[in-house]
N, C-alpha and C. Protein backbone atom coordinates (compact mmCIF):
# COMPACT_ATOMS: atom_id res chain seq x y z
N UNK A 1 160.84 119.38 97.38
CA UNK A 1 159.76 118.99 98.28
C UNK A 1 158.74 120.12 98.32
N UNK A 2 157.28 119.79 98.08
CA UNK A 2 156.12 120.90 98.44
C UNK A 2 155.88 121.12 99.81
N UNK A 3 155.45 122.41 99.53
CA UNK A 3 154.96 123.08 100.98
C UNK A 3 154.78 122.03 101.98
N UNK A 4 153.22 121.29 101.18
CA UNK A 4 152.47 120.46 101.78
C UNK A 4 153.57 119.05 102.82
N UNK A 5 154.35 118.67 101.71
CA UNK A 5 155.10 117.88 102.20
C UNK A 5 156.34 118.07 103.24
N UNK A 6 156.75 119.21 103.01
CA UNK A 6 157.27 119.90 104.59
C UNK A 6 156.57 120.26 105.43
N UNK A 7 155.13 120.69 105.55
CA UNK A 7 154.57 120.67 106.48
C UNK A 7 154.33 118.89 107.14
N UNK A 8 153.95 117.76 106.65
CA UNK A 8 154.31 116.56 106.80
C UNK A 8 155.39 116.38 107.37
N UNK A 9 156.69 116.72 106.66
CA UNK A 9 157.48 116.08 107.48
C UNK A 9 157.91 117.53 109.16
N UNK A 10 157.17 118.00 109.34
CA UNK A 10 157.65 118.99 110.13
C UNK A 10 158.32 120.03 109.69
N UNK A 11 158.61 120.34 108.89
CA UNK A 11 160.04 120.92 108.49
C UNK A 11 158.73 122.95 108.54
N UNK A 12 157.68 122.73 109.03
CA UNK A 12 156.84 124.04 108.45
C UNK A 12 155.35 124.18 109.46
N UNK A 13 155.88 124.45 110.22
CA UNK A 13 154.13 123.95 111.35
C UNK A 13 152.70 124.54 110.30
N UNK A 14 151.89 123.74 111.56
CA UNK A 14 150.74 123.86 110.77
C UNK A 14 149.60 123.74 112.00
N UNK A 15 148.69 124.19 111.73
CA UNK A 15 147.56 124.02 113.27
C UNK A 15 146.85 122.88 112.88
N UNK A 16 147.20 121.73 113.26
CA UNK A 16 146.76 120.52 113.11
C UNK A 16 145.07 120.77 113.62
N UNK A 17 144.32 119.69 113.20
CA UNK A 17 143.02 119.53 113.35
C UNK A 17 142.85 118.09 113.52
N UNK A 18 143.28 117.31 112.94
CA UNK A 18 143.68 115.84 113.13
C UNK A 18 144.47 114.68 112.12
N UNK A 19 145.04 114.23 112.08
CA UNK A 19 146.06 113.27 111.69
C UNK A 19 145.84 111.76 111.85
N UNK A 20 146.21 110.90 110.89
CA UNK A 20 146.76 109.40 111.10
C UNK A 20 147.97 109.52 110.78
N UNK A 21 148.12 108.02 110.50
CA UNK A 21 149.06 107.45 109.31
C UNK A 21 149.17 108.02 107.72
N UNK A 22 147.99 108.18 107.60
CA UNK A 22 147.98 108.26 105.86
C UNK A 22 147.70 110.21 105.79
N UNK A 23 147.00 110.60 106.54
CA UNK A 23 146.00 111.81 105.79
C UNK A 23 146.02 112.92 107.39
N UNK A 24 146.56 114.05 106.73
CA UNK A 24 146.66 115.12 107.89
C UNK A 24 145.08 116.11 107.46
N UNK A 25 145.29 116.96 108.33
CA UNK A 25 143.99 117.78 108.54
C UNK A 25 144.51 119.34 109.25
N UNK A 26 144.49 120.05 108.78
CA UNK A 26 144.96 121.48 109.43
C UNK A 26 144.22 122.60 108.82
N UNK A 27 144.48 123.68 109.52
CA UNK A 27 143.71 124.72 108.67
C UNK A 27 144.60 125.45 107.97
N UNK A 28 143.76 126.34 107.12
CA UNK A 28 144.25 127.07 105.90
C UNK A 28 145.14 128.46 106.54
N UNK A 29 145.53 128.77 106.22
CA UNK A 29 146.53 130.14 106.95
C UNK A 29 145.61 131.25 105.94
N UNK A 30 144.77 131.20 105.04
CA UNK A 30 143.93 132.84 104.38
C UNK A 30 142.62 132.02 103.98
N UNK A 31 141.77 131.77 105.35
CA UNK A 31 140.82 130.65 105.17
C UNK A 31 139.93 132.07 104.39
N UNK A 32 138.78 131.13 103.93
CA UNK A 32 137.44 131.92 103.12
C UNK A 32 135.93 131.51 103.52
N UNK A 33 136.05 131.33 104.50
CA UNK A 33 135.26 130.89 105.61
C UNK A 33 135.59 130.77 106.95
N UNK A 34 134.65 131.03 107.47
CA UNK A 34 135.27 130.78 109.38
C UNK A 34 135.64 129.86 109.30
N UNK A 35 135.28 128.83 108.96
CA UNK A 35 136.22 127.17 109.05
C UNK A 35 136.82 127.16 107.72
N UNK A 36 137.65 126.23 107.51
CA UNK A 36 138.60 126.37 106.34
C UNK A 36 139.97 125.57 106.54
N UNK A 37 139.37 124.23 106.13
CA UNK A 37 140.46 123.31 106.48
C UNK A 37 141.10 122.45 105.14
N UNK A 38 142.23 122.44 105.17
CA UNK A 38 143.30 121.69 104.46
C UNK A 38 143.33 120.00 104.85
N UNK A 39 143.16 119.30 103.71
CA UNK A 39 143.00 117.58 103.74
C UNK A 39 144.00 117.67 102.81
N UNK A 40 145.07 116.22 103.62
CA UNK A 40 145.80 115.86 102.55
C UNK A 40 146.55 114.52 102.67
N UNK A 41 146.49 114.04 101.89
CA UNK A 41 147.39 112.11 101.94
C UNK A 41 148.95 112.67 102.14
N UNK A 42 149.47 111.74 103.40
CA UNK A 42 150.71 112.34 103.86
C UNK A 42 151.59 111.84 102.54
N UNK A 43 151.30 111.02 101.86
CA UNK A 43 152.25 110.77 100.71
C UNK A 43 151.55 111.80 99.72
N UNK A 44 153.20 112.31 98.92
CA UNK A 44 152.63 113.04 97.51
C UNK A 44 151.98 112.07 96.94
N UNK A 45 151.14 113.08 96.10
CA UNK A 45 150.20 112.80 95.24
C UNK A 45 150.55 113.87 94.50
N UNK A 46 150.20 114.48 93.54
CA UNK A 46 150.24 115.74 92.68
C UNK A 46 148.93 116.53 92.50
N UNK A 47 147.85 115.29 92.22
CA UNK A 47 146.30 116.31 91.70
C UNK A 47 145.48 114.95 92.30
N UNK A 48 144.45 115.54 91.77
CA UNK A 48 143.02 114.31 92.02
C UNK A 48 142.95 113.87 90.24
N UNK A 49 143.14 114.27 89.53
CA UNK A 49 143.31 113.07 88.09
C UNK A 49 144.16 111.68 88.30
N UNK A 50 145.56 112.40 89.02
CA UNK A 50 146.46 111.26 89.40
C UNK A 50 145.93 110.18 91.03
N UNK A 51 145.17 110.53 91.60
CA UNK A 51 145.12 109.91 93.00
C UNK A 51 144.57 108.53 92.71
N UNK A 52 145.24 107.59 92.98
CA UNK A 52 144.43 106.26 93.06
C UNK A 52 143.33 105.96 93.49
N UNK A 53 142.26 105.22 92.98
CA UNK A 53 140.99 104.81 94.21
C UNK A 53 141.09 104.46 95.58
N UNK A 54 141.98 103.55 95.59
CA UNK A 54 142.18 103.11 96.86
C UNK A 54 142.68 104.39 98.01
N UNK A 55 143.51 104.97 97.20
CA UNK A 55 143.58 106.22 98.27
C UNK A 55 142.35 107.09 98.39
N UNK A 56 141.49 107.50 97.57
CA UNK A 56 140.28 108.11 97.71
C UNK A 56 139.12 107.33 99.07
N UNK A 57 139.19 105.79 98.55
CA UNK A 57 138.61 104.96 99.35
C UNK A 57 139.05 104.80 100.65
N UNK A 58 139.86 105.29 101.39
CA UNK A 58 140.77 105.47 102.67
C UNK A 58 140.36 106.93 103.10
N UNK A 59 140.49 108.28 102.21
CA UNK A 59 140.94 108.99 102.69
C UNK A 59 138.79 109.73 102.61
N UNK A 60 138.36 109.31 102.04
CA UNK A 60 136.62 109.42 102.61
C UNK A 60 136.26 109.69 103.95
N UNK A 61 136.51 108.40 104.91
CA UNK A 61 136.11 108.44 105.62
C UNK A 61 137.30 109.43 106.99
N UNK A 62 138.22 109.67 106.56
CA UNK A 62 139.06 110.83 107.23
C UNK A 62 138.27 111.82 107.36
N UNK A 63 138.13 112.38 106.13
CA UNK A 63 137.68 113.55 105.56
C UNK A 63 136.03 113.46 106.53
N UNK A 64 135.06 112.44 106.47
CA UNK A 64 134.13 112.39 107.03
C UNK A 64 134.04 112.80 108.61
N UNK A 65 135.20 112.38 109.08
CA UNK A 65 136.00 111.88 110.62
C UNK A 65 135.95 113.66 111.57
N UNK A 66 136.66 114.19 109.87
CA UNK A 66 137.20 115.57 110.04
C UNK A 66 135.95 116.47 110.25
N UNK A 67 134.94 116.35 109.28
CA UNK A 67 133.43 117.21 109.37
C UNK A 67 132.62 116.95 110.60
N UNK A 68 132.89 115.63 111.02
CA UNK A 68 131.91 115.54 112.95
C UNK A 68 132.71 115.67 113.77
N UNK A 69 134.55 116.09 113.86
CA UNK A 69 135.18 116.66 114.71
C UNK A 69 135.14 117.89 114.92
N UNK A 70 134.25 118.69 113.88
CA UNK A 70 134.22 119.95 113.98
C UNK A 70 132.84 120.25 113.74
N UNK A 71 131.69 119.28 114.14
CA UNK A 71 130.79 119.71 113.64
C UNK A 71 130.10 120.18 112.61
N UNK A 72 130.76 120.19 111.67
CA UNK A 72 130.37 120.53 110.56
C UNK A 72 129.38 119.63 109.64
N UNK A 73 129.24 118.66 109.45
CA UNK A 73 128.23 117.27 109.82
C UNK A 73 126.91 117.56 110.21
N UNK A 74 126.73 118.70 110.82
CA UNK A 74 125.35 118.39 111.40
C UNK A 74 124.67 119.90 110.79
N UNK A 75 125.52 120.72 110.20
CA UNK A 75 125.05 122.44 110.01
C UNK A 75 125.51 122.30 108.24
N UNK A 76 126.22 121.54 107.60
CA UNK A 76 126.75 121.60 106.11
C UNK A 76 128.33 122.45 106.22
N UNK A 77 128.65 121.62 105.13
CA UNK A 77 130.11 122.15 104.33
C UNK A 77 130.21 122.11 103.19
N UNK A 78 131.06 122.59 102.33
CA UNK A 78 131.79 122.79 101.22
C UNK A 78 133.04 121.93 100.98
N UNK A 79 132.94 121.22 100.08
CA UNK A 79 134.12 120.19 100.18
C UNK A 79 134.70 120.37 98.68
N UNK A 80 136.08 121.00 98.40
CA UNK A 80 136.56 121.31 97.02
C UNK A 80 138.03 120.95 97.16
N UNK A 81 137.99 120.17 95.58
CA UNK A 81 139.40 120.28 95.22
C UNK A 81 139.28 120.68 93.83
N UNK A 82 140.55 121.24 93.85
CA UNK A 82 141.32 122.07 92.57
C UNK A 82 141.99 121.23 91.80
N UNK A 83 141.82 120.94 90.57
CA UNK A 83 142.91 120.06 89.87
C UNK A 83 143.77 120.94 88.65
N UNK A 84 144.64 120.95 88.96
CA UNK A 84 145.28 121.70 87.73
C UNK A 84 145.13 122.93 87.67
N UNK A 85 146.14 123.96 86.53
CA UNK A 85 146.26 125.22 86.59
C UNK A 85 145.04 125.80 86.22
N UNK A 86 144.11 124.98 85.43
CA UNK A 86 142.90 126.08 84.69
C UNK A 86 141.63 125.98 86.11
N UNK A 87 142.27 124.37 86.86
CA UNK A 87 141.22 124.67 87.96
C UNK A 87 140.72 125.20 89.75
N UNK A 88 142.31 125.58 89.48
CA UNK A 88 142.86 126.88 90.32
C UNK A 88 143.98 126.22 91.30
N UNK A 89 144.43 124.83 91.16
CA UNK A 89 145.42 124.02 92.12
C UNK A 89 146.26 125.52 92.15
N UNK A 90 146.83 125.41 92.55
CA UNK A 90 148.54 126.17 93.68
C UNK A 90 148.91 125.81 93.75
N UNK A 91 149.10 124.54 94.57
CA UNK A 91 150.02 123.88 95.50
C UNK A 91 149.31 121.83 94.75
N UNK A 92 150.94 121.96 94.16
CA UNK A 92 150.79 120.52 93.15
C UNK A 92 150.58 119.31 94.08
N UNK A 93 150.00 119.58 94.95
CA UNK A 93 150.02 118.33 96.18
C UNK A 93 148.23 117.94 96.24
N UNK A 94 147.66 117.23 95.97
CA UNK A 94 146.25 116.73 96.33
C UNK A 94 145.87 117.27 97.80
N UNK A 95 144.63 118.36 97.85
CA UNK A 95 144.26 118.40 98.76
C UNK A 95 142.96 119.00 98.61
N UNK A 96 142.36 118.29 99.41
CA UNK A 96 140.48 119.06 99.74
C UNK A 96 140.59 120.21 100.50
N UNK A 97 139.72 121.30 100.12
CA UNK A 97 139.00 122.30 101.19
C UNK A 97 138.06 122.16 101.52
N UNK A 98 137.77 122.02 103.14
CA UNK A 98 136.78 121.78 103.68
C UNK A 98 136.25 123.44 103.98
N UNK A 99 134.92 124.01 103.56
CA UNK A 99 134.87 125.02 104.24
C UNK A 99 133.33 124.93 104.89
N UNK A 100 132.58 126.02 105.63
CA UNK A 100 131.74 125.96 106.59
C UNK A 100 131.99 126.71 107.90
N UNK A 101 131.18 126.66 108.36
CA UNK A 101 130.70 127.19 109.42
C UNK A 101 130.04 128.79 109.28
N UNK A 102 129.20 129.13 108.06
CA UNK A 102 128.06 129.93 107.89
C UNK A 102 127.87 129.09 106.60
N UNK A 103 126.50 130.28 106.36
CA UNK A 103 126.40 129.93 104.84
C UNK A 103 126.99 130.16 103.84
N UNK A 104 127.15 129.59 102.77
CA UNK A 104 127.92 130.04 102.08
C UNK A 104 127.42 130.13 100.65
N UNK A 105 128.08 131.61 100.05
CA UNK A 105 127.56 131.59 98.41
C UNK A 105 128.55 131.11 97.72
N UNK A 106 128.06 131.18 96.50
CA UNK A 106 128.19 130.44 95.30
C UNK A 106 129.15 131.59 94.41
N UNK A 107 129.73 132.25 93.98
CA UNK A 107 130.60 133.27 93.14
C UNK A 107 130.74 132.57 92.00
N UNK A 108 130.47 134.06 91.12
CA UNK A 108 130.66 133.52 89.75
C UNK A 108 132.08 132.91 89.37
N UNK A 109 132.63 131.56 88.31
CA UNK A 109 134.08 131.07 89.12
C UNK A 109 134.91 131.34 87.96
N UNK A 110 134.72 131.76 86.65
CA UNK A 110 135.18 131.99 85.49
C UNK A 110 134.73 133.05 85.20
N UNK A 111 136.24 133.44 84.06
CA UNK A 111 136.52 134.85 83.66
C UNK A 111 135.26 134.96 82.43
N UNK A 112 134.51 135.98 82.48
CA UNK A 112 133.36 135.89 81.81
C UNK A 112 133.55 135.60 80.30
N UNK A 113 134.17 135.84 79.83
CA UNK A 113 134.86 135.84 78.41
C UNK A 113 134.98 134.28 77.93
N UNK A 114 135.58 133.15 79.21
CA UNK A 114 135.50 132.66 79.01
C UNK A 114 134.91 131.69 79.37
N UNK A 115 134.11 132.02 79.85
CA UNK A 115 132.71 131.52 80.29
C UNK A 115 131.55 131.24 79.06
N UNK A 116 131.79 132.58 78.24
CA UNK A 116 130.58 132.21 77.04
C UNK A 116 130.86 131.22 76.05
N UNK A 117 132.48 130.44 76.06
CA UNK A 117 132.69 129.67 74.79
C UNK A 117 131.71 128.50 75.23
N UNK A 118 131.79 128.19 76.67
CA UNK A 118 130.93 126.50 77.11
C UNK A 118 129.39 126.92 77.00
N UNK A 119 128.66 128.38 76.98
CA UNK A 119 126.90 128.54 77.10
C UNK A 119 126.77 128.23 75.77
């Protein structure tokens, strides 16, 4: 069982932000922003290559739900997911980072080396 999914089933607290049925909301424990929140479909998933539409199409307007519970909606956010090892996933469980609450830059996101094979 992943992190993610023991935190789901309880087995791992977490500072909730808000919850249904389908899709939790908590924050990050080494956020990178003053806000810095964890989205995730309470069922595994593994990545966003694998996530069905229909779960994307559900879990939108959560995620939307989540940015005007915190205001973030009205000042901008950062909304990222990681898929896979080259695109920095960790944790094999589908989940968005919501970040915000300043501005935020842009960092260069690849190792320069290999950065020049795609210019």
């Amino acid at each position: 069982m992943c992190i993610f999914c023991k935190i789901v089933a309880g087995e791992i607290p977490a500072n909730k932000v808000m919850e249904n049925e389908e899709f939790l909301a908590f924050h990050d424990i080494n956020p990178k922003a003053p806000i810095h929140i964890l989205i995730i479909p309470k069922h595994h998933v593994e990545n966003f290559q694998s996530t069905p539409p229909e779960l994307m199409a559900k879990m939108t307007p959560f995620i939307q739900e989540v940015a005007k519970k915190l205001e973030l909606d009205k000042t901008g956010y950062r909304l990222i997911v990681n898929n896979g090892e080259d695109g920095g996933q960790e944790v094999m469980h589908l989940h968005f980072h919501m970040l915000g609450g300043a501005k935020l830059s842009w960092p260069y996101l690849a190792i320069e080396e290999e950065a020049k094979k795609y210019m």
